[in-house]
Each structure stands twice: as C-alpha cells, then as structure tokens.
N, C-alpha and C. Protein backbone atom coordinates (compact mmCIF):
# COMPACT_ATOMS: atom_id res chain seq x y z
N UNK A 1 56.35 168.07 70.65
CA UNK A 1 55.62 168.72 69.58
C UNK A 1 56.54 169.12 68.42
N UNK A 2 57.71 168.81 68.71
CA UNK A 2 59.01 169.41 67.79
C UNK A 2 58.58 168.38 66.52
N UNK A 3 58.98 166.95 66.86
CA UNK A 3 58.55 166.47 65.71
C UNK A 3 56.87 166.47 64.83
N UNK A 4 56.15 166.64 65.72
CA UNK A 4 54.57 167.17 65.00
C UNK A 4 54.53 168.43 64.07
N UNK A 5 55.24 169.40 64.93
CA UNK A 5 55.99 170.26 63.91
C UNK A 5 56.62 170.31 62.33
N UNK A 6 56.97 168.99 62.82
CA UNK A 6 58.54 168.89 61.92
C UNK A 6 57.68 167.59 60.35
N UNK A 7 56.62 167.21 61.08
CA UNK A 7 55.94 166.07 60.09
C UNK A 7 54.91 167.43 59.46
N UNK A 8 54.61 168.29 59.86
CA UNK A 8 53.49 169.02 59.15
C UNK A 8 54.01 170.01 58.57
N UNK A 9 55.45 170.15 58.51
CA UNK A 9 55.86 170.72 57.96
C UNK A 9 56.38 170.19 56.02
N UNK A 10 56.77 168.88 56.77
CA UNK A 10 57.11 167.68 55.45
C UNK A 10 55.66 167.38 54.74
N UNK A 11 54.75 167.34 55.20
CA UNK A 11 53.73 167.10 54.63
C UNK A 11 53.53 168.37 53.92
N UNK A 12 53.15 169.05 54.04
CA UNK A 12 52.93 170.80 53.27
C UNK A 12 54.41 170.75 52.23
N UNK A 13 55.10 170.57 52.64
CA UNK A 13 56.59 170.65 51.46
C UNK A 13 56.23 169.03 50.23
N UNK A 14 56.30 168.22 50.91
CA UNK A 14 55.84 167.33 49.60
C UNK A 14 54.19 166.75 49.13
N UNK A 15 53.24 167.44 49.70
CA UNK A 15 52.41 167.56 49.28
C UNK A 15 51.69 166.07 49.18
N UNK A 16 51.78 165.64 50.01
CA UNK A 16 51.27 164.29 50.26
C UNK A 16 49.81 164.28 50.44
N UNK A 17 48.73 162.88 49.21
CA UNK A 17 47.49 163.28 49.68
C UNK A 17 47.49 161.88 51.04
N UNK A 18 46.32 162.72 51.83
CA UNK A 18 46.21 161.54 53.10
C UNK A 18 44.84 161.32 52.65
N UNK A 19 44.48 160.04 53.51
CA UNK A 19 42.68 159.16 54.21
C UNK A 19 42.07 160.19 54.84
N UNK A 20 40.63 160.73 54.72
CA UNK A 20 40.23 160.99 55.57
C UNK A 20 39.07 160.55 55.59
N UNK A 21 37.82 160.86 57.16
CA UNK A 21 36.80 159.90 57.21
C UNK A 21 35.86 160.97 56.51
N UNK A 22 34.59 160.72 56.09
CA UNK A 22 33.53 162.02 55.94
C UNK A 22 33.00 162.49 56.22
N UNK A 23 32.87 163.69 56.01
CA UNK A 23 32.42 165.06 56.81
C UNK A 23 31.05 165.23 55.87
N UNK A 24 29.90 165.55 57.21
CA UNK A 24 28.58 165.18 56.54
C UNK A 24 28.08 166.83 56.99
N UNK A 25 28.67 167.63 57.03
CA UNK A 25 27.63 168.94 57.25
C UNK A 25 27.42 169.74 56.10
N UNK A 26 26.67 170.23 56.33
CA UNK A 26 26.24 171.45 55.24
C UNK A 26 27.51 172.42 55.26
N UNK A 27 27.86 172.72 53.72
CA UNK A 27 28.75 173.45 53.60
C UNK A 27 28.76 174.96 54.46
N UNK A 28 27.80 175.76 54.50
CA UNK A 28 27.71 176.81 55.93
C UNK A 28 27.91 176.67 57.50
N UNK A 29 27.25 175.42 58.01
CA UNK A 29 27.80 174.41 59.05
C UNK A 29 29.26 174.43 59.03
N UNK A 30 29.71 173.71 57.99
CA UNK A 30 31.12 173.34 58.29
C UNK A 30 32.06 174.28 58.37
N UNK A 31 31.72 175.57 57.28
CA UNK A 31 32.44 176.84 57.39
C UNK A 31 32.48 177.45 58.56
N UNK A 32 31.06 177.27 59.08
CA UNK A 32 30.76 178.16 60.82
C UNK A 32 31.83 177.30 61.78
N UNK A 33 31.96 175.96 61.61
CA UNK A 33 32.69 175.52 62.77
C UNK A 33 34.22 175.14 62.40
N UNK A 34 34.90 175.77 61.16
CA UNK A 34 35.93 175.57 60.97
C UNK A 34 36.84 176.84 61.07
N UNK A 35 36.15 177.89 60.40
CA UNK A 35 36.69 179.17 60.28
C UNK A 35 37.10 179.95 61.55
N UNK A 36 38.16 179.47 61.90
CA UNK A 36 38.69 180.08 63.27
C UNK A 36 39.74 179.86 63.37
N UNK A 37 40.45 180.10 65.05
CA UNK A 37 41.73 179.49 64.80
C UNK A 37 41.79 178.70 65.64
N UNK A 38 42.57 177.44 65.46
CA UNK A 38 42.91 176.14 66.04
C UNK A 38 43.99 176.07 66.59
N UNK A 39 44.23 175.74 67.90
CA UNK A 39 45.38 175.84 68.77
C UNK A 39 45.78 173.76 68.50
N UNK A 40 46.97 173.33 68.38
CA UNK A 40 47.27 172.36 68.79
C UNK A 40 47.28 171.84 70.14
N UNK A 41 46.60 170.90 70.20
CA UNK A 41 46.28 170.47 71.50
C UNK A 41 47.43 169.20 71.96
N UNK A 42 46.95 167.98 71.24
CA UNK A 42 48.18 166.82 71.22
C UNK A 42 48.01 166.44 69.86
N UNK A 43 49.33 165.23 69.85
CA UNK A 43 49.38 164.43 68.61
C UNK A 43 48.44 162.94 69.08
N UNK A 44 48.87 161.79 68.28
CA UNK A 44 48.44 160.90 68.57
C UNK A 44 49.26 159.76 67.73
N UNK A 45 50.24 158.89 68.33
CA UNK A 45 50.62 157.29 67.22
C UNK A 45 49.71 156.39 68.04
N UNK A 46 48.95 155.97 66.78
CA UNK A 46 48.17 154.62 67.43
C UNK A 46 47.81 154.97 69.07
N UNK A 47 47.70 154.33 69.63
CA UNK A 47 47.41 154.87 71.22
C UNK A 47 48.07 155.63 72.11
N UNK A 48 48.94 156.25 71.61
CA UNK A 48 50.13 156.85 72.53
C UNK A 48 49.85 158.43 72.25
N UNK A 49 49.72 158.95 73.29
CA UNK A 49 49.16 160.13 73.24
C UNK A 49 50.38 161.35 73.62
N UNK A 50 50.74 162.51 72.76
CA UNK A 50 52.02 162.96 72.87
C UNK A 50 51.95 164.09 73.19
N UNK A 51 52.08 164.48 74.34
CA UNK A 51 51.63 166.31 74.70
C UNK A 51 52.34 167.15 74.27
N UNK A 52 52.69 168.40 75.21
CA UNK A 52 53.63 169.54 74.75
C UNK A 52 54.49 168.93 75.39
N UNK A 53 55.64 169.03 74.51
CA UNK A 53 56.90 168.44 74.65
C UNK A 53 57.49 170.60 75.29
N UNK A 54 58.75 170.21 76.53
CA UNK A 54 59.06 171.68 76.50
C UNK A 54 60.22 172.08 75.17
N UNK A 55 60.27 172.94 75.35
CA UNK A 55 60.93 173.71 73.60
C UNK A 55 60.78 173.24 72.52
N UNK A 56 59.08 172.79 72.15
CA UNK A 56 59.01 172.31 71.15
C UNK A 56 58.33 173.25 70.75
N UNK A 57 58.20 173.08 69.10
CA UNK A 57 57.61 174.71 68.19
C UNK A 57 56.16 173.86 68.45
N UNK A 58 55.04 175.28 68.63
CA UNK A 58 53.83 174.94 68.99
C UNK A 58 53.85 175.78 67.53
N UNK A 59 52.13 175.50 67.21
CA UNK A 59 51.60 176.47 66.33
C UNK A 59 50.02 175.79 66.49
N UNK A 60 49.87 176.98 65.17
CA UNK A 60 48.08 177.41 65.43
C UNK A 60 47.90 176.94 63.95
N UNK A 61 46.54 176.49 63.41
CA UNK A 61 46.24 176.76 61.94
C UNK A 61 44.73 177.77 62.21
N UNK A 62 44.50 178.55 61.20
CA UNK A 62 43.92 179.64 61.33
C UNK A 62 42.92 179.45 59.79
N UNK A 63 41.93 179.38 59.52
CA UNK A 63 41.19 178.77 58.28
C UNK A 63 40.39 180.36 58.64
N UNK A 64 40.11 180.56 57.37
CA UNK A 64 39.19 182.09 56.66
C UNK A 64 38.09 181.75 55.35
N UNK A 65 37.22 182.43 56.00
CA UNK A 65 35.70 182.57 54.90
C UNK A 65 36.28 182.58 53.53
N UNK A 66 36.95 182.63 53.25
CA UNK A 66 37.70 183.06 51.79
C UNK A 66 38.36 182.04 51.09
N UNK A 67 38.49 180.83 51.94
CA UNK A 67 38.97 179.53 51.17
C UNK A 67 40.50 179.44 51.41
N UNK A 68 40.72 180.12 52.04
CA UNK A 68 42.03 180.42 52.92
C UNK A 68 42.74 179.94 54.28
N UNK A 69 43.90 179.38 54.72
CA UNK A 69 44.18 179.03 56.11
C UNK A 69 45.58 179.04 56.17
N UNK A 70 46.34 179.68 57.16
CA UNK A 70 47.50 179.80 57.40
C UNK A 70 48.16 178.79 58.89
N UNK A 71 49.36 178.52 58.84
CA UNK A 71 50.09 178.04 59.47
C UNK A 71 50.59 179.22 60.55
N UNK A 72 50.21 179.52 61.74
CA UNK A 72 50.85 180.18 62.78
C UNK A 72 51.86 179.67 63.39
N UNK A 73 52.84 180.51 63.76
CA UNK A 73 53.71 179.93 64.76
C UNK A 73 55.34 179.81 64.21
N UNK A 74 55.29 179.26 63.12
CA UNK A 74 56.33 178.19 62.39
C UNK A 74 56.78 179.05 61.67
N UNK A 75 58.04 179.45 61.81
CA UNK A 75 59.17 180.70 60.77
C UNK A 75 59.43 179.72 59.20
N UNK A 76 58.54 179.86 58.65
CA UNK A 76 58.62 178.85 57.77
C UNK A 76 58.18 180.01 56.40
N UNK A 77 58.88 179.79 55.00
CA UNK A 77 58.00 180.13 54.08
C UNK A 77 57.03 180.11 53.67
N UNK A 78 56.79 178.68 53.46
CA UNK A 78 55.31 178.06 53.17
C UNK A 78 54.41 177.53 54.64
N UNK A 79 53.55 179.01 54.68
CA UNK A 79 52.23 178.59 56.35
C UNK A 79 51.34 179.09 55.65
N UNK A 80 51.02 179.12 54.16
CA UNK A 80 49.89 179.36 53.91
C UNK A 80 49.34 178.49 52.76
N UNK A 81 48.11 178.50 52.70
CA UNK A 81 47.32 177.69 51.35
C UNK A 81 46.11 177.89 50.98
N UNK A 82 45.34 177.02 50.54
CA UNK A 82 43.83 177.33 50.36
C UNK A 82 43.17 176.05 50.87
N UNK A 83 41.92 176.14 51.11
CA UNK A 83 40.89 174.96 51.88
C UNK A 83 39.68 174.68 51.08
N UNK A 84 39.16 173.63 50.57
CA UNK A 84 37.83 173.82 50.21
C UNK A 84 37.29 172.49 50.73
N UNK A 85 35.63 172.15 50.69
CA UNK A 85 34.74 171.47 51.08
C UNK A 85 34.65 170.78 49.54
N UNK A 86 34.98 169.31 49.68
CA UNK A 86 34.47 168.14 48.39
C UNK A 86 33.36 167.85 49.04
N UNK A 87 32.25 167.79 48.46
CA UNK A 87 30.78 167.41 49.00
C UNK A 87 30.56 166.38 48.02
N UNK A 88 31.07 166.11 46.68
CA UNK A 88 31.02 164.45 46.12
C UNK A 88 31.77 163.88 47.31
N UNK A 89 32.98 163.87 47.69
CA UNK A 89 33.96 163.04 48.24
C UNK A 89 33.97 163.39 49.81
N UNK A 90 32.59 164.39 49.94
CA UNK A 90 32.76 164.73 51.73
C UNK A 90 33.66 164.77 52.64
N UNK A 91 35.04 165.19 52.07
CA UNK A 91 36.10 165.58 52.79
C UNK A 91 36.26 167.10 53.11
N UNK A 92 36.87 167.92 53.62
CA UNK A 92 37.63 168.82 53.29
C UNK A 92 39.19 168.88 52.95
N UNK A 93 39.36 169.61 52.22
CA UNK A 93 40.94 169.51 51.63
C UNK A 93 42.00 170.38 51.67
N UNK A 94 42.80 170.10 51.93
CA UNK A 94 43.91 171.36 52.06
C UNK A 94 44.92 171.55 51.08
N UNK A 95 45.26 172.94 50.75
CA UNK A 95 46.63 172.68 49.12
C UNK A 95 47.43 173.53 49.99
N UNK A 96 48.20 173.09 49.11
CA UNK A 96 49.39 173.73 49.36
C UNK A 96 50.31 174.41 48.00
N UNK A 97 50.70 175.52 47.52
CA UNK A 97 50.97 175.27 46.13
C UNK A 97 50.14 174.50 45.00
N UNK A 98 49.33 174.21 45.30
CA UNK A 98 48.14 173.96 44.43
C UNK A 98 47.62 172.53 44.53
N UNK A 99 48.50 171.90 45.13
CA UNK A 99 48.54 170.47 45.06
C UNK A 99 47.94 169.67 46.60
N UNK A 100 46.91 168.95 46.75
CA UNK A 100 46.59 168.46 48.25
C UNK A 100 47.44 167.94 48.94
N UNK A 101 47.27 168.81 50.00
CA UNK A 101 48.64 168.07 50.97
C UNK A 101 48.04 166.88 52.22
N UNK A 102 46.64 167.48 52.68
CA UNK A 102 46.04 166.55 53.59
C UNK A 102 44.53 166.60 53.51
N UNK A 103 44.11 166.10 54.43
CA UNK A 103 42.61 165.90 54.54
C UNK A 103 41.99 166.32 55.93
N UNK A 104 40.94 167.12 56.54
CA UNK A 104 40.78 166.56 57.60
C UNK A 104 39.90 165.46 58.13
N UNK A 105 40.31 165.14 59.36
CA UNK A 105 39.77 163.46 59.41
C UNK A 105 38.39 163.74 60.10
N UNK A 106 38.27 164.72 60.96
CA UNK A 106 37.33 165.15 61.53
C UNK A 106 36.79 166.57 62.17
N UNK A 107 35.41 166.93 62.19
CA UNK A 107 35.37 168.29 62.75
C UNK A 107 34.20 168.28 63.94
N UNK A 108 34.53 169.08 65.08
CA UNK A 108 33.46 169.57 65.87
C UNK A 108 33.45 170.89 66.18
N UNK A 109 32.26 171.18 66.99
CA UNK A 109 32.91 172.12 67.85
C UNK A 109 34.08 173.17 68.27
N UNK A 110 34.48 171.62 68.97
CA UNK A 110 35.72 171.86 69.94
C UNK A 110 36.86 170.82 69.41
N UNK A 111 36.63 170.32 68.37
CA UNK A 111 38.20 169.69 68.25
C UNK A 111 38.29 169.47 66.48
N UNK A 112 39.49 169.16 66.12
CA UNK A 112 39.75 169.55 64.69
C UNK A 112 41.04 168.26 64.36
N UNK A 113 40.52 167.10 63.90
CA UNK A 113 41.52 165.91 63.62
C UNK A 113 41.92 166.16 62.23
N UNK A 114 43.52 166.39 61.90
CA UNK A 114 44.12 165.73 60.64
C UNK A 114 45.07 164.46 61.14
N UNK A 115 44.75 163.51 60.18
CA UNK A 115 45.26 162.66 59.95
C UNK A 115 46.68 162.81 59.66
N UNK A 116 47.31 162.74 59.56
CA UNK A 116 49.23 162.74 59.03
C UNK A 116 49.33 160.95 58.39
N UNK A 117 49.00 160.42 57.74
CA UNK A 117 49.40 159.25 57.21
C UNK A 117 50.73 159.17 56.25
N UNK A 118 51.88 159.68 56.63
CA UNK A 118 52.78 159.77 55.89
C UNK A 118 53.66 158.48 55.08
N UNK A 119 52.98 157.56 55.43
CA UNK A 119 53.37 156.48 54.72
C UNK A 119 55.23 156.09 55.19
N UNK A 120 55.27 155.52 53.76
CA UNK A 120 56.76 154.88 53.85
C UNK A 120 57.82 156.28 54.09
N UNK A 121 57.51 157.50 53.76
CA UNK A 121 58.27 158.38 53.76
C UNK A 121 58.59 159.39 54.69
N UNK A 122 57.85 158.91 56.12
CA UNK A 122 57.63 159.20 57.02
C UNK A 122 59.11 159.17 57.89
N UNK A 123 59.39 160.13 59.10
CA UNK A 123 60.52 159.87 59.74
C UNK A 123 59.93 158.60 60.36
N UNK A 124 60.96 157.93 61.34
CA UNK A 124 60.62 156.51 61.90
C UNK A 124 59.50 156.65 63.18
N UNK A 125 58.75 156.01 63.25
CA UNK A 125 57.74 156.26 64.14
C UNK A 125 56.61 157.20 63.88
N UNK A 126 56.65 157.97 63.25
CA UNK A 126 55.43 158.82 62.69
C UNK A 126 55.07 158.34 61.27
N UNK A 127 54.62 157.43 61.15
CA UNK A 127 54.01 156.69 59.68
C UNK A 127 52.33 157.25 59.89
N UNK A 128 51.71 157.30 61.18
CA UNK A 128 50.39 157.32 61.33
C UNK A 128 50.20 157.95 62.49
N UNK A 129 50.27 159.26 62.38
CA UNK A 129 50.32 160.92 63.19
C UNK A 129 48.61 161.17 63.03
N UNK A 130 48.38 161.79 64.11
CA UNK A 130 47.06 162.06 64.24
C UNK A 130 47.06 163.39 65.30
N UNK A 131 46.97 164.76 64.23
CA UNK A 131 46.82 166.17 65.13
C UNK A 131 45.91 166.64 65.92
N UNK A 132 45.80 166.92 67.09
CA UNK A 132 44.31 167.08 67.41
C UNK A 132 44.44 168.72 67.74
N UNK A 133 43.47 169.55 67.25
CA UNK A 133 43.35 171.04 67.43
C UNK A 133 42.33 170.93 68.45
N UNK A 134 42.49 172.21 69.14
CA UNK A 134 41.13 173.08 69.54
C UNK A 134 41.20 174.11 69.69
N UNK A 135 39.70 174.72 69.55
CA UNK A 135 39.32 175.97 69.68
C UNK A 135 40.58 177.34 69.99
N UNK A 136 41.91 178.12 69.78
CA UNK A 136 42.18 179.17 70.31
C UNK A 136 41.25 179.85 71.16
N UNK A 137 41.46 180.24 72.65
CA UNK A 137 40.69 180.80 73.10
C UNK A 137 40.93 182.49 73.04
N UNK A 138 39.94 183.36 73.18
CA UNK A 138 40.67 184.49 73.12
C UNK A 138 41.04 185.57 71.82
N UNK A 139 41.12 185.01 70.39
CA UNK A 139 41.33 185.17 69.30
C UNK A 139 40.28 186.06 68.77
C-alpha cells in the first residue's frame, strides 16, 4: 500500500486530470452515498490485485456536505481539497489547489473506485492504478 500511497500522493501534488466512467445519480443520492469516510480496501494493476502490504501507510479519504474531503492518515501537507458533482460531464471531481487532480470512476454503497491513470509520468508499473475504498466502519 506504500506505493498506492505514494501514487496518490503524486497525483494530488501534480494535479493530474484522470478518465472516469459516469455517474448517473441524482446529485442528493450521490451526496448521501459519498459523504462519509472511506477506508482503503485494495489497489488494482490490470488484474493483479494488491492488498495491505505490512508497514505500508494506509489512509482514509473522508468527503463532507460542504464540497469538502480530506486525506486521512498521510503526514502530508496537502490531505485536503474540494469535491463537486459535473452533471453535464456526470463525473465527480476532485481539486486540489484548485486544479483537478482525479475523477471518481465509480460509486456504491459499499465501494468507492478512483481511477489513478497516471500516464507516462507514472513510477514503473503503476501507469493504470485502480483504488478501491469502503465504507469506514465505526466512524
């Protein structure tokens, strides 16, 4: 998880926009099932599925009614930003410093996909990172 860490961290620092697929709920819908906090569950390259690695930095993302979502976990300056719902472009979006850093790819329930498409600028092997959250229990 060190390097999942370590790519979502590069992504939020250079502000990279990613793909995502579209998100078809009603903007109250999507707020009801986003606004919480999200525990990292696994990553994902292409089929290879990457668990908790031991002493790797875990973290949480934590999204608020207010257009707001922070980075838990990560002793980092920048763990915070703002979120909003594109309903032309049916994504949701994430900034960072003002600028989109990602997309998410998908929402339920119980699970919460960003994409990481970091392209050419990617460390080696994480070109096409795929985060999967769920639910914090307990929170």
């Amino acid at each position: 998880m060190k390097k999942v860490a370590i790519a979502f961290l590069l992504l939020i620092s250079y502000q990279l926009p990613l793909v995502a697929q579209d998100i078809t709920l009603k903007p109250s819908k999507l707020e009801s099932l986003l606004c919480k906090q999200w525990k990292i569950a696994f990553a994902q390259m292409g089929d290879m599925k990457i668990e908790q690695i031991p002493e790797a930095i875990d973290f949480d993302l934590r999204f608020e009614t207010d257009g707001t979502y922070e980075v838990i976990g990560l002793n980092e300056d920048e763990n915070t930003g703002t979120w909003f719902y594109d309903e032309k472009e049916k994504t949701v979006k994430l900034n960072a410093s003002g600028d989109v850093t990602f997309k998410i790819k998908s929402i339920s329930k119980e699970d919460l996909v960003i994409n990481l498409n970091l392209g050419e600028d990617a460390p080696p092997g994480m070109s096409n990172l795929k985060l999967h959250f769920q639910p914090a229990k307990g929170l």
